[in-house]
Protein backbone atom coordinates (compact mmCIF):
# COMPACT_ATOMS: atom_id res chain seq x y z
CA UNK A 1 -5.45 3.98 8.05
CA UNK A 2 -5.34 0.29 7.46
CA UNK A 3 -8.33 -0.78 6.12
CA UNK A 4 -11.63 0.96 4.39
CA UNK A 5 -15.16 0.21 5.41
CA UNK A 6 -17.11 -2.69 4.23
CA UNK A 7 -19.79 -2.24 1.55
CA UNK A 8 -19.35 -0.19 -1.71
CA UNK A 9 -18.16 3.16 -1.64
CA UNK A 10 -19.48 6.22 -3.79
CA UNK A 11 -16.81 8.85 -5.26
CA UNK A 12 -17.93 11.23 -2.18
CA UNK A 13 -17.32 8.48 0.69
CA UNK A 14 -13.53 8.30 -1.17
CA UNK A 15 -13.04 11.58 -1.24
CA UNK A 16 -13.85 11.98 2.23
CA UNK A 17 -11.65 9.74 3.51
CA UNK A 18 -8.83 10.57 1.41
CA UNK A 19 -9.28 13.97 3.33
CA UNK A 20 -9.34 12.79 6.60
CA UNK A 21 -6.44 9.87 5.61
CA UNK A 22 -4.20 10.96 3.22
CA UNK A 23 -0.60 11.21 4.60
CA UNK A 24 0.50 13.85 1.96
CA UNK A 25 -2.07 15.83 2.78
CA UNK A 26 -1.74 15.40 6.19
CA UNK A 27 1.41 16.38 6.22
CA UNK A 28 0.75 19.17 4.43
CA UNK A 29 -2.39 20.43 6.94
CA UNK A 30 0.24 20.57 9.84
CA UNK A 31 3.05 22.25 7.73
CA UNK A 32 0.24 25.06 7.51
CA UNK A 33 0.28 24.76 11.21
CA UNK A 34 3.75 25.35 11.49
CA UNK A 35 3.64 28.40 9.56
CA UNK A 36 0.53 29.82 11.28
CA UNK A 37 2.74 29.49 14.34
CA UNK A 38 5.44 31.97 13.25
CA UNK A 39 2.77 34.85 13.43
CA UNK A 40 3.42 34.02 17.27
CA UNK A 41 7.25 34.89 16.58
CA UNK A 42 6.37 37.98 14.21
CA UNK A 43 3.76 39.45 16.94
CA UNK A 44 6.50 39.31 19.71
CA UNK A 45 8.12 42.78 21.34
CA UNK A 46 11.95 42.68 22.17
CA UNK A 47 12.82 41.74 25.45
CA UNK A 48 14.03 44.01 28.13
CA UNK A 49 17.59 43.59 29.25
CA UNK A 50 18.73 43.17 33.40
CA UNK A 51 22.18 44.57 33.93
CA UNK A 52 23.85 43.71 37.28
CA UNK A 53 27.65 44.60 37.95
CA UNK A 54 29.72 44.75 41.23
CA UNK A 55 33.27 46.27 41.97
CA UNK A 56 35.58 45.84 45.14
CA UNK A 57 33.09 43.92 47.33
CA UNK A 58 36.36 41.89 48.72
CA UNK A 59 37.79 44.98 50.76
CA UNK A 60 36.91 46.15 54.18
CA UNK A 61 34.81 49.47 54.96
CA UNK A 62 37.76 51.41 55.94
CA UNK A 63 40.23 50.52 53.16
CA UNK A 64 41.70 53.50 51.22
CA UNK A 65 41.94 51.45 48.11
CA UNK A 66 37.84 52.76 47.65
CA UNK A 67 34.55 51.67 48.76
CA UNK A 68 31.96 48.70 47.80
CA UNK A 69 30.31 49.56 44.30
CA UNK A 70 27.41 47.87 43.29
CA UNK A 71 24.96 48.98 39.89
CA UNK A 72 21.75 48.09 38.36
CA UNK A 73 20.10 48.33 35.44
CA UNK A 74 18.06 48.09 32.56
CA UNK A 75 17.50 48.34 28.70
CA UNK A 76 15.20 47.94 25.84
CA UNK A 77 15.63 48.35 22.40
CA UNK A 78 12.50 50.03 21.00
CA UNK A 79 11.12 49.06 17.37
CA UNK A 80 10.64 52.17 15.10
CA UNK A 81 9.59 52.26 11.78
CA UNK A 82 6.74 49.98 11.86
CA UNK A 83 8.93 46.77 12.13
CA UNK A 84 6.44 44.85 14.25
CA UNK A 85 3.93 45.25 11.80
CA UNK A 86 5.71 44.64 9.01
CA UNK A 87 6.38 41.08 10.22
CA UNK A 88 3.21 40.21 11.47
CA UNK A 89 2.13 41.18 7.99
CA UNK A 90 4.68 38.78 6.75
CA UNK A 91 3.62 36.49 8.55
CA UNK A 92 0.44 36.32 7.99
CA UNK A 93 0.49 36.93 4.29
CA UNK A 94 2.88 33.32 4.30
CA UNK A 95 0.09 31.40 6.58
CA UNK A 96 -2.11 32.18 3.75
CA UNK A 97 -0.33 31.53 0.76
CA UNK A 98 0.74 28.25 2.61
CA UNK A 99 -3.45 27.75 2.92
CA UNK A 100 -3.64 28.02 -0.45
CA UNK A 101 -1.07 25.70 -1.55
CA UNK A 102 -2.69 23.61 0.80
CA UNK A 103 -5.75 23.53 -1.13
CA UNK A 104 -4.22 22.98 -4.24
CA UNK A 105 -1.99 20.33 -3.01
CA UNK A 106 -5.84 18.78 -2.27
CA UNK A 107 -7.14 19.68 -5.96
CA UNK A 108 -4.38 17.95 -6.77
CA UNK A 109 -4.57 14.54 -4.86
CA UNK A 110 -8.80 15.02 -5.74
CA UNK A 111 -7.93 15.08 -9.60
CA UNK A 112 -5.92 11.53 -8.64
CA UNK A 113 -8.64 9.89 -7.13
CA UNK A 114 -11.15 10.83 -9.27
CA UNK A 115 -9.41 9.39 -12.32
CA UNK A 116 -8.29 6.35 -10.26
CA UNK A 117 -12.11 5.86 -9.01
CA UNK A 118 -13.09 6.27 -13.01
CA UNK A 119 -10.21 3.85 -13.90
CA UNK A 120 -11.61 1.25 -11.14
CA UNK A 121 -14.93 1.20 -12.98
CA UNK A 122 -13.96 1.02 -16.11
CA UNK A 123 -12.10 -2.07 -14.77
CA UNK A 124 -15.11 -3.44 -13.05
CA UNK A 125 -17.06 -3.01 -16.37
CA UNK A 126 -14.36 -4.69 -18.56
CA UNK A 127 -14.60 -7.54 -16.06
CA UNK A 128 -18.42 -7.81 -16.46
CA UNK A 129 -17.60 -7.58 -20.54
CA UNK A 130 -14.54 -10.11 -20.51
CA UNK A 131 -16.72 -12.51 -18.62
CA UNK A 132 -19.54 -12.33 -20.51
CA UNK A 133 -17.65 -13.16 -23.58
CA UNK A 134 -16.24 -15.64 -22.48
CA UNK A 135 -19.10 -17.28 -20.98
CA UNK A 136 -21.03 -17.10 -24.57
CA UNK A 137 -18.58 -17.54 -26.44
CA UNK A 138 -18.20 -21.60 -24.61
CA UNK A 139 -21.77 -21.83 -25.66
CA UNK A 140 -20.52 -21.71 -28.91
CA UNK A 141 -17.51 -24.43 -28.18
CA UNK A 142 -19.50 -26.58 -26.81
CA UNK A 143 -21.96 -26.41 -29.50
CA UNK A 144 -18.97 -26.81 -32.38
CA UNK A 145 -18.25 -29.62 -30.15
CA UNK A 146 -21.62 -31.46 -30.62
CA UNK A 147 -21.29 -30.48 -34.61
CA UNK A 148 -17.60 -32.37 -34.17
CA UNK A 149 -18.88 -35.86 -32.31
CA UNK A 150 -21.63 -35.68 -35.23
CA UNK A 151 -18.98 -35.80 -37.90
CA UNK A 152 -20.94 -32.39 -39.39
CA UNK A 153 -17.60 -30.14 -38.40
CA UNK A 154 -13.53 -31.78 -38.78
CA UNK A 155 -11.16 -31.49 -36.51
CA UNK A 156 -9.38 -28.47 -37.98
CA UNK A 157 -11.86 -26.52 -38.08
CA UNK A 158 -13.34 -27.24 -34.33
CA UNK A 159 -9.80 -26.64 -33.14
CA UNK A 160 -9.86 -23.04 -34.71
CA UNK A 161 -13.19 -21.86 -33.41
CA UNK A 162 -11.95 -23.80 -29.83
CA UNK A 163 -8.74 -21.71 -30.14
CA UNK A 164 -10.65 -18.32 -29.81
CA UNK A 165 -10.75 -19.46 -26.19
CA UNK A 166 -7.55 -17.98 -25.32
CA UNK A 167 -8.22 -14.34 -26.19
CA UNK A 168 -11.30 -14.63 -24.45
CA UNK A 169 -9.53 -16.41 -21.61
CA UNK A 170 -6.71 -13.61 -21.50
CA UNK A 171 -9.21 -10.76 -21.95
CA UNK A 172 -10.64 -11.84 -18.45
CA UNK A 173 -7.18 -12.30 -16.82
CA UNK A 174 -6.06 -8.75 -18.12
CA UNK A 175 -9.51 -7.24 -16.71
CA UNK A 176 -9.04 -8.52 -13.48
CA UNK A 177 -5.92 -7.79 -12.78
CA UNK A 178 -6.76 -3.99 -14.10
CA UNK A 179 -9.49 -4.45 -11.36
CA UNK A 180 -7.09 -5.50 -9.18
CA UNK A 181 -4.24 -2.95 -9.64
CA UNK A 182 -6.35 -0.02 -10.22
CA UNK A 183 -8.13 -1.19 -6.12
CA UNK A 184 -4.37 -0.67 -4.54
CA UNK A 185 -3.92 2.72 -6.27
CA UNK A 186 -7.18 4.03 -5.02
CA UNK A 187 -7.08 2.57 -1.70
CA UNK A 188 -3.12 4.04 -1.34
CA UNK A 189 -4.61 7.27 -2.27
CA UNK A 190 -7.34 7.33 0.27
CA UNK A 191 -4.21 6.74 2.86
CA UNK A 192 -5.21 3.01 3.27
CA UNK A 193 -1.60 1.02 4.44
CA UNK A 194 -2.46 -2.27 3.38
CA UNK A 195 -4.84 -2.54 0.82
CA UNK A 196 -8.13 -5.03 1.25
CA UNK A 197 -9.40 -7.38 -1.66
CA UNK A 198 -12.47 -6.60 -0.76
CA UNK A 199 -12.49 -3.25 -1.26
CA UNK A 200 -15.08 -1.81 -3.42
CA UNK A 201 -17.08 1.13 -5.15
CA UNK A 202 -20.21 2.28 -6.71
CA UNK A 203 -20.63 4.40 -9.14
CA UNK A 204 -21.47 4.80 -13.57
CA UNK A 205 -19.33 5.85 -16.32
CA UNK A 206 -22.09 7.67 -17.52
CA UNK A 207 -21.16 11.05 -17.22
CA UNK A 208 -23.70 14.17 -17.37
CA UNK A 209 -24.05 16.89 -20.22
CA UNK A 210 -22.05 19.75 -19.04
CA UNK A 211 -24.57 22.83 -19.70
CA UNK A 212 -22.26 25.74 -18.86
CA UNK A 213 -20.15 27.95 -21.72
CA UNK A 214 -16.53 27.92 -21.75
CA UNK A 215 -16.46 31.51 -20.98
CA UNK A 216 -18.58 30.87 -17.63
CA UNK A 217 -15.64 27.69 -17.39
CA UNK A 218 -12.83 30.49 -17.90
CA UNK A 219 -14.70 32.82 -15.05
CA UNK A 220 -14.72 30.43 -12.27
CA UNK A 221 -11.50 29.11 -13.27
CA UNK A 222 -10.17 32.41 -12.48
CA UNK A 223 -12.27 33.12 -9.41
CA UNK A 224 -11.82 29.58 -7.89
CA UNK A 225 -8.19 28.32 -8.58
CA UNK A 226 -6.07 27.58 -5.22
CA UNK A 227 -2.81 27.95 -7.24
CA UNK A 228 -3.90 31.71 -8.39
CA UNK A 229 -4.97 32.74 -5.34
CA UNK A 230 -1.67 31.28 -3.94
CA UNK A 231 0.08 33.59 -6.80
CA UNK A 232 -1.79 36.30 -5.32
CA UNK A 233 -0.44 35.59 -2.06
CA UNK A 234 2.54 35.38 -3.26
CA UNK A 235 2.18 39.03 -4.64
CA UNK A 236 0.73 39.81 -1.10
CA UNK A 237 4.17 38.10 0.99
CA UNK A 238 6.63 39.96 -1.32
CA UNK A 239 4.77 43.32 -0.88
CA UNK A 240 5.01 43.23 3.00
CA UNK A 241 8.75 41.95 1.85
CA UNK A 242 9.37 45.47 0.53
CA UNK A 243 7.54 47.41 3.35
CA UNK A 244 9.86 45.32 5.87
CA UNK A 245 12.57 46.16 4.31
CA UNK A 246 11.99 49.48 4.60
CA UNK A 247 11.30 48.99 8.10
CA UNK A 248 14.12 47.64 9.05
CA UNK A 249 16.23 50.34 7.38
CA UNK A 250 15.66 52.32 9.99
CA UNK A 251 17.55 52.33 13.46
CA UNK A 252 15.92 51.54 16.82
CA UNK A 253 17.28 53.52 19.80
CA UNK A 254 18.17 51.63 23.12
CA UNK A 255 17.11 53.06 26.46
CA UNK A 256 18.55 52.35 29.84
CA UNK A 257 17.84 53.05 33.65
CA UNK A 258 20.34 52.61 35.85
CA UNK A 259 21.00 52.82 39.98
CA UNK A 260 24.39 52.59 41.37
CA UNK A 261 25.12 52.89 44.53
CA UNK A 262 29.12 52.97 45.73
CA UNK A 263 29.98 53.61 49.69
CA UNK A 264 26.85 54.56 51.41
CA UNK A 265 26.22 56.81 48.02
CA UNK A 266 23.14 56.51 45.91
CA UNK A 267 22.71 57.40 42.40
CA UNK A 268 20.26 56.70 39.25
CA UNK A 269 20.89 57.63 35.57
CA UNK A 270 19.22 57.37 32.39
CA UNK A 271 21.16 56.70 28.63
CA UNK A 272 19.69 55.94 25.27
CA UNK A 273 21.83 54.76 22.67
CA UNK A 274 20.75 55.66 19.24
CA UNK A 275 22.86 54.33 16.10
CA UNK A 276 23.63 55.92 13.55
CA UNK A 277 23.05 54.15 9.69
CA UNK A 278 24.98 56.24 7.52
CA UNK A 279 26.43 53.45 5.90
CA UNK A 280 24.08 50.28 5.94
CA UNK A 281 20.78 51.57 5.95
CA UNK A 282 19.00 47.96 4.21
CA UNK A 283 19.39 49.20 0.80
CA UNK A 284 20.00 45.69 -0.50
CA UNK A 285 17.40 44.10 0.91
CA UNK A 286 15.43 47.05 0.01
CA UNK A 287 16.21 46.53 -3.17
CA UNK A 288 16.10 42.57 -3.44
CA UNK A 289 12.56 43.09 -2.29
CA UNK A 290 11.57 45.40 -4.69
CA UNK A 291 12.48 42.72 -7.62
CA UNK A 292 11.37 39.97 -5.53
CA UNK A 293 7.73 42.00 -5.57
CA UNK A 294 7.99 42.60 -9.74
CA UNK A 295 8.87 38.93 -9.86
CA UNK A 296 5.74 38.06 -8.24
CA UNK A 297 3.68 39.95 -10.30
CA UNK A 298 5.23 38.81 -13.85
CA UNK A 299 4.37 35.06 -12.11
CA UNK A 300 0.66 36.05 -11.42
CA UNK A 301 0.29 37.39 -14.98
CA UNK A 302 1.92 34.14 -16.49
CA UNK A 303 0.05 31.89 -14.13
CA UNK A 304 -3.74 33.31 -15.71
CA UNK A 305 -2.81 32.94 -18.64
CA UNK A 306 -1.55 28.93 -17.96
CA UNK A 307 -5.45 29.08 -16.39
CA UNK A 308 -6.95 30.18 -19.04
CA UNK A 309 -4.99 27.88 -21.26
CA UNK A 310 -5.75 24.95 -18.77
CA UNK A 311 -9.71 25.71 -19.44
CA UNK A 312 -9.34 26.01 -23.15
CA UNK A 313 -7.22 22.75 -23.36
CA UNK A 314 -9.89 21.00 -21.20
CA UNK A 315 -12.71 22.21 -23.31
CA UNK A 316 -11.41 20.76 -26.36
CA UNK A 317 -10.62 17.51 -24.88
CA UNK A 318 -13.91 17.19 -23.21
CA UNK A 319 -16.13 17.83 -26.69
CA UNK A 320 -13.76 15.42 -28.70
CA UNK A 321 -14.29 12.82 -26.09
CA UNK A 322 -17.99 13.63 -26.12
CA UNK A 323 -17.93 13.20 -29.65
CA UNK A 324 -16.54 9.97 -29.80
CA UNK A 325 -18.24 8.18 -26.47
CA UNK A 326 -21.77 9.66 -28.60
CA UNK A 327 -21.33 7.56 -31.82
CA UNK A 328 -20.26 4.22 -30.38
CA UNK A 329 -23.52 4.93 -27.83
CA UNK A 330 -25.02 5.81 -31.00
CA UNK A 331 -24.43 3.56 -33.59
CA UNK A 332 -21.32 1.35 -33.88
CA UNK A 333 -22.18 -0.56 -30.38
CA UNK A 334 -25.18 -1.88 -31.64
CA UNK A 335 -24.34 -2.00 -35.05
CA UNK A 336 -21.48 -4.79 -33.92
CA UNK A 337 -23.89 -7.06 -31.56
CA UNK A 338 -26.10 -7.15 -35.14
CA UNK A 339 -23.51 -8.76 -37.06
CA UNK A 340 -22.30 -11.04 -34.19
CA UNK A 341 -25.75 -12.03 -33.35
CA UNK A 342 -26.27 -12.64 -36.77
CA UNK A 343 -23.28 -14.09 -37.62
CA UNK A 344 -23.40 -16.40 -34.97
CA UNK A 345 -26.91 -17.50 -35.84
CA UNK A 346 -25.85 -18.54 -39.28
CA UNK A 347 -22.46 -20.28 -38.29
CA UNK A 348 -23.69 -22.11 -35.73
CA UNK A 349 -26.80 -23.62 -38.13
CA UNK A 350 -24.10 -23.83 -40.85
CA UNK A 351 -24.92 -20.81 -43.34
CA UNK A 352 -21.99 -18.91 -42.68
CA UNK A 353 -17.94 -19.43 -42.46
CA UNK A 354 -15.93 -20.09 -39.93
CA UNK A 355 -13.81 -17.01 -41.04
CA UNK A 356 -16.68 -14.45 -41.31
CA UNK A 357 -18.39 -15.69 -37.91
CA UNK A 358 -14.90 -15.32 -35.93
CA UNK A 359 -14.38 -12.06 -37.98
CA UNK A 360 -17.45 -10.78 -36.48
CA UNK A 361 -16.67 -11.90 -32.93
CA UNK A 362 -12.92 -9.58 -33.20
CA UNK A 363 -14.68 -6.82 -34.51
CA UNK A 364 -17.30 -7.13 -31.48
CA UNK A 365 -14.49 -7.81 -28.94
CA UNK A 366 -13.04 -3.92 -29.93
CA UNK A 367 -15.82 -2.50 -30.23
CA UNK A 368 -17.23 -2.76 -26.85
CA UNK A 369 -13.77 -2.51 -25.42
CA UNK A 370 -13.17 1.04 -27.22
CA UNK A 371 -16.61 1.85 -26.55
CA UNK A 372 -16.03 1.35 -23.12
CA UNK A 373 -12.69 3.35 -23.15
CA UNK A 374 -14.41 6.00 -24.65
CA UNK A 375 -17.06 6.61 -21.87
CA UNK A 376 -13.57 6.44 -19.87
CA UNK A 377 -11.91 9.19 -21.84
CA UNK A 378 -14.86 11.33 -21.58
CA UNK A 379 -15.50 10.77 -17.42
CA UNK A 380 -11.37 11.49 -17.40
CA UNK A 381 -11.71 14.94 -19.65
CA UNK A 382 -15.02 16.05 -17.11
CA UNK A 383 -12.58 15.32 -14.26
CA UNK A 384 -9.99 17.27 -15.93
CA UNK A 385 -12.06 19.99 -16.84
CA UNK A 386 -12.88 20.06 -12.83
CA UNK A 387 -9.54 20.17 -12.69
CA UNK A 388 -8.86 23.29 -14.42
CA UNK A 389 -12.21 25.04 -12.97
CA UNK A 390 -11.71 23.71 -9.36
CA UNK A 391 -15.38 23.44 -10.03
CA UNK A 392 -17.88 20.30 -9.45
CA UNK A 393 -18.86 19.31 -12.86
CA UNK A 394 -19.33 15.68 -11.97
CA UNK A 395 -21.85 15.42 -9.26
């Protein structure tokens, strides 16, 4: 893909064209296809065998050396034990597991865009903030500079309040090259090769409440996570491991027709070939598998509890985020445009100082930008609490 569609796109549009564009995943849709092939291989019966042979064709009819021999034949090895099935079952067992890991791989590049979409608006909204300090806070130069060419300000002091400028004037270069950066890394994620400046999205950092418990969180973590049910498969390939193994422990007899015919003689004959395992009958892949199947299992127990831990450790990030992004909503947002507004009132009529006015103007500088990074930190925890569920939280 080398370019995105024009007009704003909403976290769903993304997504959807991350699916349909990303190379990784891609990549990993026809590696699924691949394995999903070798059930093909698995399902297949052994081939028969043709046996031709010939002996003394170069001598006449009448030569006492012997007559013309020629012979005819053939074999199959026949399966027993259940082999067949035992690979198909392999087989099949591995083209789901590999689904599986397929959709995780995709929770997994999901999680990525989501925070990289979140990232992009927090961006866009430190832009909006970076320019509209700046833009008030030249109201405020340009009124000092009146004050100055009316000899009611000096020159050191107009220089100081004029010097502000550069903060505000970096503040806006930082934000839009955030902007900037954080469009590439969404637009490489949807699978875009060369990104487009004009790329853009829609969308709030204004999250939703999240109404469910943590225990209901911990239930569909367990019932909805593509790298458990992967484990499972797991569990599932490394069972029919042992039952092939067992399978092929056992020895598969080889039958064979035959017609010769030597002179003007005509025979047929019949042999089966049967060997015997006395010595190698599988046992250590028989018992390989068995550990191999116990490993599994130990890995599926360890793996929900890491779910379970994943939830919990979500949970708690999402409610101290909450937290936080609620009092600077709250309180300390407004609380900081009050002083500045204030503030600014008084300095620029001349009942305040210099140093308490551009005091004010660094405390409301932080504020907003940390209030912003909060509603950031608590879209990110939401997205990682998705994460952990493989749930929709966010709509």
């Amino acid at each position: 893909m080398s370019s995105t569609a024009a007009g704003p796109l909403t976290l769903t549009q993304v997504l959807e064209v991350a699916h349909r564009a990303n190379p990784t995943l891609l990549s990993a849709a026809q590696h699924l296809s691949a394995v999903r092939a070798q059930e093909i291989t698995a399902g297949l019966r052994q081939n028969p065998n043709a046996v031709l042979g010939t002996q003394m064709t170069t001598l006449d009819p009448g030569d006492p050396n012997g007559t013309e021999f020629y012979q005819f034949g053939v074999q199959r090895l026949f399966e027993r034990g259940g082999k067949r099935d035992a690979r198909l079952a392999t087989a099949r067992s591995t083209t789901a597991l590999t689904g599986f890991q397929l959709d995780d791989q995709r929770r997994q590049i999901d999680l990525s865009i989501r925070q990289a979409f979140s990232r992009m608006l927090f961006a866009q909204k430190a832009l909006g903030i970076a320019r509209e300090n700046l833009a008030d806070y030249q109201k405020t130069v340009a009124l000092m500079k009146v004050r100055l060419d009316a000899g009611a300000m000096d020159q050191t002091d107009f220089d100081r309040v004029e010097l502000q400028l550069a903060g505000f004037e970096s503040d806006l270069d930082n934000a839009q090259l955030a902007l900037r950066q954080g469009s590439i890394a969404l637009q490489t994620l949807m699978g875009v090769a060369t990104p487009n400046e004009q790329f853009d999205i829609a969308g709030t950092l204004d999250p939703p409440t999240v109404t469910t418990t943590i225990d209901q969180l911990r239930s569909d973590a367990l019932a909805n996570r593509p790298d458990l049910k992967a484990s499972q498969a797991q569990v599932a390939v490394s069972n029919a491991g042992v039952k092939q193994a067992i399978a092929n422990g056992t020895a598969d007899p080889t039958v064979e027709g035959e017609y010769e015919r030597a002179g003007r003689a005509n025979t047929v004959g019949a042999s089966l070939n049967f060997p015997l395992r006395i010595f190698d009958r599988n046992q250590g892949e028989k018992e390989r598998a068995k550990y191999e199947l116990e490993s599994s299992r130990l890995a599926l127990t360890a793996l929900q509890n890491q779910v379970l831990s994943d939830v919990d450790s979500a949970w708690a990030g999402y409610l101290a985020a909450q937290s936080q992004a609620a009092r600077y909503r709250s309180k300390y947002l407004a609380e900081a445009a009050h002083v500045r507004d204030n503030l600014q009132f008084s300095y620029r009529n001349g009942n305040a100082t210099l140093l308490d006015y551009l005091s004010a103007l660094s405390d409301y500088r932080q504020i907003n930008l940390t209030a912003l990074n909060a509603d950031l930190q608590l879209l990110l925890s939401l997205e990682q609490l998705s994460y952990a569920t493989h749930t929709e939280i966010l709509p």
